[in-house]
N, C-alpha and C. Protein backbone atom coordinates (compact mmCIF):
# COMPACT_ATOMS: atom_id res chain seq x y z
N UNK A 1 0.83 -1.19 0.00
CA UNK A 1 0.00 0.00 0.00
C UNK A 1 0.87 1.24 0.00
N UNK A 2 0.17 2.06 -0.38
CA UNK A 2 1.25 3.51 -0.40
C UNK A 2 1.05 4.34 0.65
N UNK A 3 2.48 4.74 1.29
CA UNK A 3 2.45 4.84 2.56
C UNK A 3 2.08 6.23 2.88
N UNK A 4 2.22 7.58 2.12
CA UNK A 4 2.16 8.98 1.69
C UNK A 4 0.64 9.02 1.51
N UNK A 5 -0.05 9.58 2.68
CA UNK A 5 -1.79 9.49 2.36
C UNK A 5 -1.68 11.44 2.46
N UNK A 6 -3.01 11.29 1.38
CA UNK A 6 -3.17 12.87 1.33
C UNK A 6 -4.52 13.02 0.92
N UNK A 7 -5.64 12.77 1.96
CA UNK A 7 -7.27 12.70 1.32
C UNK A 7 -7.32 14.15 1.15
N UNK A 8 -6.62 15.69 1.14
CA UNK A 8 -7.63 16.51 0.35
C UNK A 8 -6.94 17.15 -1.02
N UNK A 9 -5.98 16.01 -1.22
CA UNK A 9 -5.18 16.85 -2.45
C UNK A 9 -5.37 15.55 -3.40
N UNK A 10 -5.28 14.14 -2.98
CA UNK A 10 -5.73 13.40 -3.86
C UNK A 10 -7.14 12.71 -3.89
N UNK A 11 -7.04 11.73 -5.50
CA UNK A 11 -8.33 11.35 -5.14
C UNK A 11 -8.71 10.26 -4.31
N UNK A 12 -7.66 9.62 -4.15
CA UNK A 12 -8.02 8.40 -2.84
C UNK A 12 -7.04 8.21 -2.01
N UNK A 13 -7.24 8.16 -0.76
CA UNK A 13 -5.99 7.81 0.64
C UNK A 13 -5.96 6.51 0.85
N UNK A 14 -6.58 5.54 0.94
CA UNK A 14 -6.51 4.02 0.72
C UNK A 14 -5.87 4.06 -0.81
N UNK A 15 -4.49 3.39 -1.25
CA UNK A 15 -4.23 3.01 -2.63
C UNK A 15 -3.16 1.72 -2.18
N UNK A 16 -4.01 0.30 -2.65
CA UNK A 16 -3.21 -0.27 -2.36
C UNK A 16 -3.20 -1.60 -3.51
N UNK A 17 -2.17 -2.33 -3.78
CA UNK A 17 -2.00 -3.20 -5.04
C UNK A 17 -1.39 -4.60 -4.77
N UNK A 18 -1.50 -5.41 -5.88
CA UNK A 18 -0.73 -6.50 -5.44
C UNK A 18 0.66 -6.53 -6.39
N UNK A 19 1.69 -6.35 -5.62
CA UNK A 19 2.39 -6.31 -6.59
C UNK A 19 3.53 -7.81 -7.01
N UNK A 20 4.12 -8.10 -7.85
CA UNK A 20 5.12 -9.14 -7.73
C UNK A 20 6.49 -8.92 -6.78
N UNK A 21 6.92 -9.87 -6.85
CA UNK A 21 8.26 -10.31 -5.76
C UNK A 21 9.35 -9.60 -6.16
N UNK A 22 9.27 -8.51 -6.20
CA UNK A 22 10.25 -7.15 -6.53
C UNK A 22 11.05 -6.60 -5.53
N UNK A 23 11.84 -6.14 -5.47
CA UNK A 23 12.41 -5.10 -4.31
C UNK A 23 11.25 -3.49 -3.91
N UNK A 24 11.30 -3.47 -2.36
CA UNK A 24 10.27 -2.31 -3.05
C UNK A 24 11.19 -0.95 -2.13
N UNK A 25 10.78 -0.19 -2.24
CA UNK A 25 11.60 1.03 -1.42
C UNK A 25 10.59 1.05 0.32
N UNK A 26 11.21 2.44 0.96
CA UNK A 26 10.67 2.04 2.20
C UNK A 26 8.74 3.18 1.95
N UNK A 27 8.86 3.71 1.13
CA UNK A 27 7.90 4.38 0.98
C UNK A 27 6.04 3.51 0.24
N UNK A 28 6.65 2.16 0.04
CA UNK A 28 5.79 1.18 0.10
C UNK A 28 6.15 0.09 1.04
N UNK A 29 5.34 0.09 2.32
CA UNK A 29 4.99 -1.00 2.93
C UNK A 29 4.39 -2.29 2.40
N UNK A 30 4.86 -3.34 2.96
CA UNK A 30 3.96 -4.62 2.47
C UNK A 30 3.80 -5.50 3.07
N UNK A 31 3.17 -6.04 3.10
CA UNK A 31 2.22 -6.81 3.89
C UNK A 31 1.97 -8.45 2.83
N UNK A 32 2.32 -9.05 4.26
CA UNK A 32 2.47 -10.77 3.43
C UNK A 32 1.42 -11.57 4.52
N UNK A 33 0.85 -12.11 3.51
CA UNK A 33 -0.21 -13.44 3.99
C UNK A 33 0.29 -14.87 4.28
N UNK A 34 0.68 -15.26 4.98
CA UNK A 34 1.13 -16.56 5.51
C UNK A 34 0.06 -17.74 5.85
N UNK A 35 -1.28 -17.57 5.50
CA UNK A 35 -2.21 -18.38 5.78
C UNK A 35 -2.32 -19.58 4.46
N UNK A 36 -3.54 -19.83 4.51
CA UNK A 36 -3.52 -20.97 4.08
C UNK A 36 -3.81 -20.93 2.27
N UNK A 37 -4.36 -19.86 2.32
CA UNK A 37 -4.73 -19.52 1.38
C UNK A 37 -4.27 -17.91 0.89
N UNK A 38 -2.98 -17.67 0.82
CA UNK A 38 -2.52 -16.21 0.90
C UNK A 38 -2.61 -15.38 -0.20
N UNK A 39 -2.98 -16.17 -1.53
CA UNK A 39 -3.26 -14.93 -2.47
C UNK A 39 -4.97 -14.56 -2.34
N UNK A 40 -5.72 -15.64 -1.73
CA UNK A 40 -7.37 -15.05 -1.68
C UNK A 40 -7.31 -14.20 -0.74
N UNK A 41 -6.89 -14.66 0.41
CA UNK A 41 -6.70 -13.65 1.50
C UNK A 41 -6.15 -12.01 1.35
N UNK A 42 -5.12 -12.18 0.51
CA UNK A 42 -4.66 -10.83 -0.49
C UNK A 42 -5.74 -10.09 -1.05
N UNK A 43 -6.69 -10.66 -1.79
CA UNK A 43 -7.24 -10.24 -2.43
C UNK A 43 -9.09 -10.17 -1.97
N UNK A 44 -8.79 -10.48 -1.12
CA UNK A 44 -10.15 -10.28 0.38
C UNK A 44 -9.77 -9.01 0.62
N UNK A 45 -8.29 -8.71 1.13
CA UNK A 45 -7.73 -7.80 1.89
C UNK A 45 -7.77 -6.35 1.34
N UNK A 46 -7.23 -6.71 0.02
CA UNK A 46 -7.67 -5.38 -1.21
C UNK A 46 -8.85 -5.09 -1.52
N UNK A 47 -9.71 -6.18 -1.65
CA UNK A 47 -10.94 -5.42 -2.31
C UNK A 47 -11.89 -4.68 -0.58
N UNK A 48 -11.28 -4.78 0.44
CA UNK A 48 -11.63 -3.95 1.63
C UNK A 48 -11.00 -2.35 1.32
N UNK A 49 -9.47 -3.16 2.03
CA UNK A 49 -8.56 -2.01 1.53
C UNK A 49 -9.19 -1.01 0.60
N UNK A 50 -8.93 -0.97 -0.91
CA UNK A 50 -9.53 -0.28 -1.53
C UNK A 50 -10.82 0.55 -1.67
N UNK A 51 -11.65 0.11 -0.83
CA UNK A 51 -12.91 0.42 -0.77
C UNK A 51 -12.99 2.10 -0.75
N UNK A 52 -14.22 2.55 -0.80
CA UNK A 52 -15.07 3.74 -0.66
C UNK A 52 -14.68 3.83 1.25
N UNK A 53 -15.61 2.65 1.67
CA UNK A 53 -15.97 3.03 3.13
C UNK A 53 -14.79 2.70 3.98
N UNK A 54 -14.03 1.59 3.29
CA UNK A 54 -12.68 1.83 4.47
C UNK A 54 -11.84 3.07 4.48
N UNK A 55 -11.53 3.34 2.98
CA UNK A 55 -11.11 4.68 2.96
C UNK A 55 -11.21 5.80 3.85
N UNK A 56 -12.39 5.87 3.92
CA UNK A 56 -13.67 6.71 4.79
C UNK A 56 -13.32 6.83 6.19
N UNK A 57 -12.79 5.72 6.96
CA UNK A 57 -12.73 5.14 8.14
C UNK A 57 -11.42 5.50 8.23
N UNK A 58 -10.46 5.54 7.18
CA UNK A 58 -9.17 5.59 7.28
C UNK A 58 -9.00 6.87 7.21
N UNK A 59 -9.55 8.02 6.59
CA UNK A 59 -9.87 9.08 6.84
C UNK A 59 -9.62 9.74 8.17
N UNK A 60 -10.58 9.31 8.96
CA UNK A 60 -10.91 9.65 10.53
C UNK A 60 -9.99 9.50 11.10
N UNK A 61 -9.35 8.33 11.27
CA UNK A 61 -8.47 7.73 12.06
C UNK A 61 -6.58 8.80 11.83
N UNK A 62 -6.80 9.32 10.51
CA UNK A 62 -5.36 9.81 10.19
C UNK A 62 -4.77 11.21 10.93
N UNK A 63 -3.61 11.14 11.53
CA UNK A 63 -3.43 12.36 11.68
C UNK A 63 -2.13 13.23 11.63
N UNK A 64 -1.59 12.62 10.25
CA UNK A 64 -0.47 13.21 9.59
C UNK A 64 -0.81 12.84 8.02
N UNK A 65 0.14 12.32 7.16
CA UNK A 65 0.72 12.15 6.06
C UNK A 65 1.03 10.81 5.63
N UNK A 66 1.17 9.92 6.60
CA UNK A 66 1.77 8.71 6.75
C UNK A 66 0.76 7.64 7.17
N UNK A 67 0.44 6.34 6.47
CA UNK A 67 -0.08 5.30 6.87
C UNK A 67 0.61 4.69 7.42
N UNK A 68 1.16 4.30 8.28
CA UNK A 68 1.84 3.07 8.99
C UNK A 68 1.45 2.16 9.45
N UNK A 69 1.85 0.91 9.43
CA UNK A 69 1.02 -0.13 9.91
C UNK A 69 0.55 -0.58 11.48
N UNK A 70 0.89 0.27 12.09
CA UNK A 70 0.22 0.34 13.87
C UNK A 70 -0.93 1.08 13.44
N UNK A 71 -1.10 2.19 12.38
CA UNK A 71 -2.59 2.35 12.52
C UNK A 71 -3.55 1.51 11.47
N UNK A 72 -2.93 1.20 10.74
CA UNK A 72 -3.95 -0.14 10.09
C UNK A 72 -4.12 -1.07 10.73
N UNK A 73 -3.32 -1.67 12.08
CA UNK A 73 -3.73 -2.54 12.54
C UNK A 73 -5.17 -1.71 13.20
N UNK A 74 -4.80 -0.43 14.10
CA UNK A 74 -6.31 -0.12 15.28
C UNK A 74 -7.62 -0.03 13.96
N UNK A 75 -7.59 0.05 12.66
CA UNK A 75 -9.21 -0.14 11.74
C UNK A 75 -9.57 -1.18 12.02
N UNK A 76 -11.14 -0.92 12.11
CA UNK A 76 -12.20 -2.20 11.35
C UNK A 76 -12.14 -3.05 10.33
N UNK A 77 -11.93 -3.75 10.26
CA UNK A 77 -11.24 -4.42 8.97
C UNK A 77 -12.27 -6.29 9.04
N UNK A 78 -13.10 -6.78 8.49
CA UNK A 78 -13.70 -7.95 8.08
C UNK A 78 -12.34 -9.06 7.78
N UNK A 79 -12.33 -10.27 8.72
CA UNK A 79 -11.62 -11.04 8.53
C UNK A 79 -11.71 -12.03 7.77
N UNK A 80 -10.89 -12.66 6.65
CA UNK A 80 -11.71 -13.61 6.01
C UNK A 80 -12.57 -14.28 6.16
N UNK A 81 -12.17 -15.37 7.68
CA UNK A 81 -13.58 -15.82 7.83
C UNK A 81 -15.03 -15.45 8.31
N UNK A 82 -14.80 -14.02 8.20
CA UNK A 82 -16.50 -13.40 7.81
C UNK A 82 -16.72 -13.28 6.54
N UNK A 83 -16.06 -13.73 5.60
CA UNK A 83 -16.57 -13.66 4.09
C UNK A 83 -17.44 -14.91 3.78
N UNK A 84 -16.94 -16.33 4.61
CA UNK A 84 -17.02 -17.17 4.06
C UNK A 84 -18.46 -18.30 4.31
N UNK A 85 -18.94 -17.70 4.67
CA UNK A 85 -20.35 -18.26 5.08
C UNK A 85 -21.72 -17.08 4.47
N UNK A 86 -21.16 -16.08 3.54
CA UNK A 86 -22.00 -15.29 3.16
C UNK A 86 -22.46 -15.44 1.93
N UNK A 87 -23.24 -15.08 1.41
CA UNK A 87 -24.17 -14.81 -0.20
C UNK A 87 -24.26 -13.59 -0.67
N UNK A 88 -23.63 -13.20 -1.71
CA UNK A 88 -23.94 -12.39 -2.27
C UNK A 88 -25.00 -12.29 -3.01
N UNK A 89 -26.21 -11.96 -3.42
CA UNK A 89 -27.70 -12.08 -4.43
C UNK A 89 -27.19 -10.18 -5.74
N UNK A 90 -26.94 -10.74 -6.36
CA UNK A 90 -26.72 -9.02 -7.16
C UNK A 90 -27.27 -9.70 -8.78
N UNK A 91 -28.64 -8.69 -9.28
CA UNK A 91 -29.29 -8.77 -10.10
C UNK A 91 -30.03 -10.20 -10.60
N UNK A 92 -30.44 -10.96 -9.63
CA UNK A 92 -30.77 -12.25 -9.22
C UNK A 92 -30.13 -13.34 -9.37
N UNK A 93 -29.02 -13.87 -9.23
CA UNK A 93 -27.82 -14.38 -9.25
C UNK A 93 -27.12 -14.07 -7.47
N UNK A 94 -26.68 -15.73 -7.16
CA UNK A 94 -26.42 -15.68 -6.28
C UNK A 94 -24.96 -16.21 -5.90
N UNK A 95 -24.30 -15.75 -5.42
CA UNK A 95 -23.12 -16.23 -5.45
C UNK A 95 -22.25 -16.09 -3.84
N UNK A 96 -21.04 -16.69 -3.62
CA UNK A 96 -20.61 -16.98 -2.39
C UNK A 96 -19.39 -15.68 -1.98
N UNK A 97 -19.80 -14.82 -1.01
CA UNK A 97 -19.07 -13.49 -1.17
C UNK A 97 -17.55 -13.57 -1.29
N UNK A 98 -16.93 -14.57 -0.98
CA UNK A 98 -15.41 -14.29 -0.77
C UNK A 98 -15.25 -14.90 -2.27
N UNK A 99 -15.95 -15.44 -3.45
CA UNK A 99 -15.25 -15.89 -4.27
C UNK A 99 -16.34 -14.29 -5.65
N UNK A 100 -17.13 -13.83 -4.94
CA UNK A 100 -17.31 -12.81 -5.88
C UNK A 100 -16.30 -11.76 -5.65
N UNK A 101 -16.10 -11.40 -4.18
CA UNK A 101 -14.46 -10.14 -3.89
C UNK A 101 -13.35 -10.91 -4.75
N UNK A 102 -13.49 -11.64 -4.50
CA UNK A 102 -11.81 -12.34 -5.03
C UNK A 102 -11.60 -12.46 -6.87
N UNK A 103 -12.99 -13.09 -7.31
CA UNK A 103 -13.12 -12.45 -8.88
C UNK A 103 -12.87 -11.22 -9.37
N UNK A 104 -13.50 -10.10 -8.90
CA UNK A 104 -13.73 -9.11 -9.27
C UNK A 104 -12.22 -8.21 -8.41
N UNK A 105 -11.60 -8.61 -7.52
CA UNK A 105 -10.36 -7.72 -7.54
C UNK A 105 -9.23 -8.43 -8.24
N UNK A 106 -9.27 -10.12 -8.34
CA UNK A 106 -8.54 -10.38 -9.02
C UNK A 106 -8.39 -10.02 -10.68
N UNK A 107 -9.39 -9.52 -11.22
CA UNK A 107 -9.33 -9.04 -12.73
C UNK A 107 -9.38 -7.38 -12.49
N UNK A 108 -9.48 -6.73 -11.50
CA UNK A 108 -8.68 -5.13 -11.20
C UNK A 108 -7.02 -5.08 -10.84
N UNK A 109 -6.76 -6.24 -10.63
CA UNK A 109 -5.28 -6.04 -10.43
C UNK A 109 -4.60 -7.25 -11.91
N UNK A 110 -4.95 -8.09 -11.72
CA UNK A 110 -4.26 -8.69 -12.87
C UNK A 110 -4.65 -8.35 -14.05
N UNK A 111 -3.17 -7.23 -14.70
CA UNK A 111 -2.88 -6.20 -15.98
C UNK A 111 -2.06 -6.34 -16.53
N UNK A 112 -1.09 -7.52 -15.40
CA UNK A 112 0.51 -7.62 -16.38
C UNK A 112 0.76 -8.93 -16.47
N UNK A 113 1.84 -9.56 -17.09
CA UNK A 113 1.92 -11.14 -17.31
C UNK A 113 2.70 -10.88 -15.52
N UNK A 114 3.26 -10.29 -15.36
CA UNK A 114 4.24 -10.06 -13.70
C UNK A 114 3.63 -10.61 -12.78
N UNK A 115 1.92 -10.73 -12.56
CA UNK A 115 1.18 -11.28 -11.58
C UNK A 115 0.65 -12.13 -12.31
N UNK A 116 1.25 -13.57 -13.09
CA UNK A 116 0.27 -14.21 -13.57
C UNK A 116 0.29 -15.64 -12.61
N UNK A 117 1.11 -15.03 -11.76
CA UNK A 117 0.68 -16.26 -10.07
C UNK A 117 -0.86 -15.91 -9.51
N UNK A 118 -1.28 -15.25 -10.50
CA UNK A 118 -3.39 -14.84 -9.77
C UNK A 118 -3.76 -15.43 -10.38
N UNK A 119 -3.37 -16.73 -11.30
CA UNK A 119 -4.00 -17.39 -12.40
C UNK A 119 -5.10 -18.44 -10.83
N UNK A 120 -6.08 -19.20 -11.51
CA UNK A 120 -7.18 -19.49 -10.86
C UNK A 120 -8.09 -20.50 -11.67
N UNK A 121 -8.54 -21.49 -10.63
CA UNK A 121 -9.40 -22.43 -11.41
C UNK A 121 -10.74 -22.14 -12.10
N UNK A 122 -11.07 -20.85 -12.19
CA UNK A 122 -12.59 -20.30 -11.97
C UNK A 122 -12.24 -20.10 -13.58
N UNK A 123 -10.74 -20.54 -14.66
CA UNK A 123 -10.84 -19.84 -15.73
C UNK A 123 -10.98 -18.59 -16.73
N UNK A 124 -10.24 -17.78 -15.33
CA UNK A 124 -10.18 -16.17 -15.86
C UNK A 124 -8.63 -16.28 -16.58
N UNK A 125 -8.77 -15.76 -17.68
CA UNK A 125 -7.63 -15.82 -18.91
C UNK A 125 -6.70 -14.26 -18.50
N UNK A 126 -5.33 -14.47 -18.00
CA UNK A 126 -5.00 -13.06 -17.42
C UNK A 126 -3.63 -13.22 -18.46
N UNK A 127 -3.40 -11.73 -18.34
CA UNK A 127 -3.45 -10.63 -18.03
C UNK A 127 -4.88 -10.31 -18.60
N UNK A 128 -5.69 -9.51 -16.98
CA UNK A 128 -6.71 -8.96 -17.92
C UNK A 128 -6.65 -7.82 -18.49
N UNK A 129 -7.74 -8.04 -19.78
CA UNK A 129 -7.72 -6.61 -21.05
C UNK A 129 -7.84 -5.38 -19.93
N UNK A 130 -7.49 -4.32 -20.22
CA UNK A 130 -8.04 -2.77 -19.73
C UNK A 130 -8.90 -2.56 -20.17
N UNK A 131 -10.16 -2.21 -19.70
CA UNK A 131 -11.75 -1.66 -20.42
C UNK A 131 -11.78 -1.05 -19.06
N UNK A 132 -11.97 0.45 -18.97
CA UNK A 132 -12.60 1.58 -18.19
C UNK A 132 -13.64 0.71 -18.20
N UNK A 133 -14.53 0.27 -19.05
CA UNK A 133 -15.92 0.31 -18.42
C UNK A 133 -16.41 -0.34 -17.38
N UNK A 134 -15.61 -2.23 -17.68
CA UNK A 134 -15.62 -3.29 -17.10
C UNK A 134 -14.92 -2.77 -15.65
N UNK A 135 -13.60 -2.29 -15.44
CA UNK A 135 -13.04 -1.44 -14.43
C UNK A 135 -14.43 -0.66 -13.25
N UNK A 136 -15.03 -0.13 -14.04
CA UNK A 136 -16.12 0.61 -13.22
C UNK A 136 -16.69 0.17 -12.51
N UNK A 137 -17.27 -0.60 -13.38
CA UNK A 137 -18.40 -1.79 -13.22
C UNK A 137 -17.63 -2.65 -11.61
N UNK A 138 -16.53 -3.55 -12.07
CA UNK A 138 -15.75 -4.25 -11.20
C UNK A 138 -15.87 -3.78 -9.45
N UNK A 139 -15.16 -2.36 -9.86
CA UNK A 139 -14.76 -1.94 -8.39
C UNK A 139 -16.31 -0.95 -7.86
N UNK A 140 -17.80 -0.63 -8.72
CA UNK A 140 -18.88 -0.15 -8.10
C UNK A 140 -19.39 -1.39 -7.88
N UNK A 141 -19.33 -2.44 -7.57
CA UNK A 141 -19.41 -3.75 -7.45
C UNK A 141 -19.11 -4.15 -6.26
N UNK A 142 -17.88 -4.21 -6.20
CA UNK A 142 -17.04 -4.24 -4.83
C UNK A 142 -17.33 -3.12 -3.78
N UNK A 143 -17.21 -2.04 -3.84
CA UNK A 143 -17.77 -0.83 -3.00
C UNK A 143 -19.49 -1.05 -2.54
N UNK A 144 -20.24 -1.43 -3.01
CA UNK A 144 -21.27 -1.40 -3.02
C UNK A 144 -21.32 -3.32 -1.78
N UNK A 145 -20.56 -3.78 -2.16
CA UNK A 145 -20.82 -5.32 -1.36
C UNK A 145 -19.92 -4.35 -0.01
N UNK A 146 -18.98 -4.18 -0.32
CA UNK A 146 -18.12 -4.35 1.05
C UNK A 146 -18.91 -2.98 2.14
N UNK A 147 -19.76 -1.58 1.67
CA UNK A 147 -20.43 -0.69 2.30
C UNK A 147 -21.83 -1.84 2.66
N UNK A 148 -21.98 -2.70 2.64
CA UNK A 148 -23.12 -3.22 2.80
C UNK A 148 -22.54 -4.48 4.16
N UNK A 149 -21.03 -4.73 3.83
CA UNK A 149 -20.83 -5.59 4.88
C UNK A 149 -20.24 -5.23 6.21
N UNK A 150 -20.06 -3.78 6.01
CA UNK A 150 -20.41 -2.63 6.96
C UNK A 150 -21.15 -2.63 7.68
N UNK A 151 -22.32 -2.52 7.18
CA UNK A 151 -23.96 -2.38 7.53
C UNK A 151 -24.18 -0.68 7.12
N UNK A 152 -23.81 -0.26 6.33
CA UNK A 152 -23.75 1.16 5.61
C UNK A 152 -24.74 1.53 5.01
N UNK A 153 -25.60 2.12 5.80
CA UNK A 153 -27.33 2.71 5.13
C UNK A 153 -27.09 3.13 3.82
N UNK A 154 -27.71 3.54 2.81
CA UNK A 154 -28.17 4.19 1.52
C UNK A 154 -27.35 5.34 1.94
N UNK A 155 -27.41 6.08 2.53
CA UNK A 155 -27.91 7.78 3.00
C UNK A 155 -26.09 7.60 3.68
N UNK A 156 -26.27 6.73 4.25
CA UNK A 156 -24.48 7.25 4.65
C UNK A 156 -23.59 6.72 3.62
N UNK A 157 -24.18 5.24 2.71
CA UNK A 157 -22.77 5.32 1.73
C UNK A 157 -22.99 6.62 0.95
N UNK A 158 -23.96 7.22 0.36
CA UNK A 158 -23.61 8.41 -0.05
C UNK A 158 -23.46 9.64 0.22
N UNK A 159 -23.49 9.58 1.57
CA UNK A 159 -22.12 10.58 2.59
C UNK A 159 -21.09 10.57 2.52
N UNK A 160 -20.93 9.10 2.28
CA UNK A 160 -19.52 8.86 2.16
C UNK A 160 -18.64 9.17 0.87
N UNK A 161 -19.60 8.87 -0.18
CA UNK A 161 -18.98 8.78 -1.57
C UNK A 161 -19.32 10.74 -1.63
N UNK A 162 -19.56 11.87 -1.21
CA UNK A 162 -19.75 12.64 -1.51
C UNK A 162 -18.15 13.48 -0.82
N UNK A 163 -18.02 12.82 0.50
CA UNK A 163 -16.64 13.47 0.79
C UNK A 163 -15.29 13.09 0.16
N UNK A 164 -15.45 12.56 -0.92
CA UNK A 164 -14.62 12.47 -1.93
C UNK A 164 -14.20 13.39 -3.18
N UNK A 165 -14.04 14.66 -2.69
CA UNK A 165 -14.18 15.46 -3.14
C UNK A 165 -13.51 15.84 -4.40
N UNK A 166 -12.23 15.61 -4.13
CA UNK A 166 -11.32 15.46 -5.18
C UNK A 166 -11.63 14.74 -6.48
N UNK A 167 -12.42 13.63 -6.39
CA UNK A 167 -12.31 12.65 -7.58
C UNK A 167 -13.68 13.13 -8.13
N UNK A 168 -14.46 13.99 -7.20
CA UNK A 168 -16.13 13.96 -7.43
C UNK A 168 -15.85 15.57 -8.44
N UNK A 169 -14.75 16.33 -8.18
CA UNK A 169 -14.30 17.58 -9.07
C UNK A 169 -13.66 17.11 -10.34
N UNK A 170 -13.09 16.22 -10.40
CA UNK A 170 -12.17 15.10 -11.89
C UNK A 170 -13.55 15.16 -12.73
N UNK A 171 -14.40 14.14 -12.41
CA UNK A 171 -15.39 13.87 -12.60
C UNK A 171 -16.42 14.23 -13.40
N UNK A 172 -17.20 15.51 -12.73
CA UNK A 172 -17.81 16.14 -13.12
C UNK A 172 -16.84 17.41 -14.36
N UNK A 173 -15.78 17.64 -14.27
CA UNK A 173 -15.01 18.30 -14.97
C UNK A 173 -15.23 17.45 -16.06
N UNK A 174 -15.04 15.92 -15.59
CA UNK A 174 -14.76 15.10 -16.87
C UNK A 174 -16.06 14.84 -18.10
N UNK A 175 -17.14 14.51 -16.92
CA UNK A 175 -18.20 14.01 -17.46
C UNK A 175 -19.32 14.44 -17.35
N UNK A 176 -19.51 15.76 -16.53
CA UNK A 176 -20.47 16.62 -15.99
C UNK A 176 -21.28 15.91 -15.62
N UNK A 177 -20.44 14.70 -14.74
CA UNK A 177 -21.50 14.53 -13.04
C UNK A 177 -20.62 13.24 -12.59
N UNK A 178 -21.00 13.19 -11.29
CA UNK A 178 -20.03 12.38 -10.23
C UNK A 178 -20.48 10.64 -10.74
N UNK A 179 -20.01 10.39 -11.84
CA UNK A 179 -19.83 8.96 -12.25
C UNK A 179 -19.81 8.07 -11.61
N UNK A 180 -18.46 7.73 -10.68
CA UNK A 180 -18.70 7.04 -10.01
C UNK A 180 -19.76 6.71 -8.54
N UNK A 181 -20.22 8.15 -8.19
CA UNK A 181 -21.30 7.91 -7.19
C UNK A 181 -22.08 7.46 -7.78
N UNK A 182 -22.96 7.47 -8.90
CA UNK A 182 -23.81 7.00 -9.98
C UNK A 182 -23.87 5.89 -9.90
N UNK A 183 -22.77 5.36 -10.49
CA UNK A 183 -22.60 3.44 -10.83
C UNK A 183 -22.47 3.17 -9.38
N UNK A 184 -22.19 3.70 -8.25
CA UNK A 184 -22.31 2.70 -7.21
C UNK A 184 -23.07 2.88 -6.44
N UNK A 185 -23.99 3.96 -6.48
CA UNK A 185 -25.21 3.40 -5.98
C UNK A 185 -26.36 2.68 -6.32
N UNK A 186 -26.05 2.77 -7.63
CA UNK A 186 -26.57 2.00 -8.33
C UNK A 186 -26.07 0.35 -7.68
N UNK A 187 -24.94 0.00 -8.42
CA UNK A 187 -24.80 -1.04 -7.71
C UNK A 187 -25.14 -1.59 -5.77
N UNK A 188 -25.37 -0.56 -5.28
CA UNK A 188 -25.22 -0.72 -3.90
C UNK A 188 -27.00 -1.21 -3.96
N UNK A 189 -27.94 -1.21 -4.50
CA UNK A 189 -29.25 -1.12 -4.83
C UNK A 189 -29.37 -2.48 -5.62
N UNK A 190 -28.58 -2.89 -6.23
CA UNK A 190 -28.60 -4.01 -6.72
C UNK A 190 -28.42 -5.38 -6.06
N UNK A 191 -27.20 -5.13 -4.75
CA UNK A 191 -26.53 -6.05 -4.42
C UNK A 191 -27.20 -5.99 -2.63
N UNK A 192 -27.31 -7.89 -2.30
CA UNK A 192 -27.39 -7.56 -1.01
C UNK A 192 -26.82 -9.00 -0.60
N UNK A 193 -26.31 -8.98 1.06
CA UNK A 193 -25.28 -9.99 1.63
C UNK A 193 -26.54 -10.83 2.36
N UNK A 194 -27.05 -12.23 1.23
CA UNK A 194 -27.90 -12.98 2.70
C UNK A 194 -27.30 -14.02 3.28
């Protein structure tokens, strides 16, 4: 994850990736899974991480410049095994939540042949293509499950997605209107954890 957080100059203070077995400098921290299952768990971990509402949370909690990992440990954070006894239901289709997070961040991060250790029996063909759209789609997908496994009313995820100010000015500059609040509440309306 990147350790340099700046929620009012950029557009997101949670930015975090999977990267390959590289050297990294000290200005990226990293964080290794030793369990049983350490790339799902990775990728449980990111599609939180990344989120709208952890962000949000990570927000509050900051009070410099610097993420360090003593304060990621004091967040709220869903442990795998609260993924794993859940249902996702999104557009009547039902599926098992830790293997819909784990689809859908595993084809937001796998872009290069470099991570093609995310390869998977489920038959996703990687490196995946780049499509903005599919991208959108992917991660208002994920935001919308993980503000719900929160327990994140309507009315506060889009409290939340509104103090995003930075990306909600990109945005509307870009597209004359806050896009991504759009697609994910949308999605957040679609999707529910039974």
């Amino acid at each position: 994850f990147r350790k340099i957080v700046r929620s009012h100059t950029d557009i997101r203070t949670a930015v975090g990736t999977i990267t390959p077995k590289y050297p990294h400098g000290d200005g990226i921290p990293i964080l290794t899974f030793d369990l049983e299952s350490p790339q799902e768990h990775a990728l449980l971990f990111l599609s939180v991480f990344n989120s709208f509402t952890f962000d949000f949370i990570l927000r509050q909690s900051l009070g410099g410049a610097n993420l360090n990992k003593y304060i990621l440990k004091q967040l709220p954070m869903p442990t795998p095994t609260e993924f794993s006894n859940k249902t996702v239901e999104a557009n009547g289709v039902r599926e098992d939540l830790d293997d819909f997070l784990i689809d859908r961040t595993r084809r937001l991060v796998w872009t290069s042949h470099s991570l093609d250790g995310l390869e998977n029996e489920a038959g996703i063909e990687g490196p995946v293509s780049w499509n903005d759209d599919n991208r959108a789609e992917w991660e208002a997908e994920i935001n919308a499950v993980i503000a719900h496994i929160y327990d994140v009313s309507r009315s506060e995820f889009e409290f939340i997605l509104e103090e995003f100010g930075v990306l909600k000015q990109k945005e509307v500059a870009e597209f004359g209107r806050y896009e991504t609040k759009i697609k994910t509440l949308e999605a957040y309306d679609e999707v529910s954890i039974v």
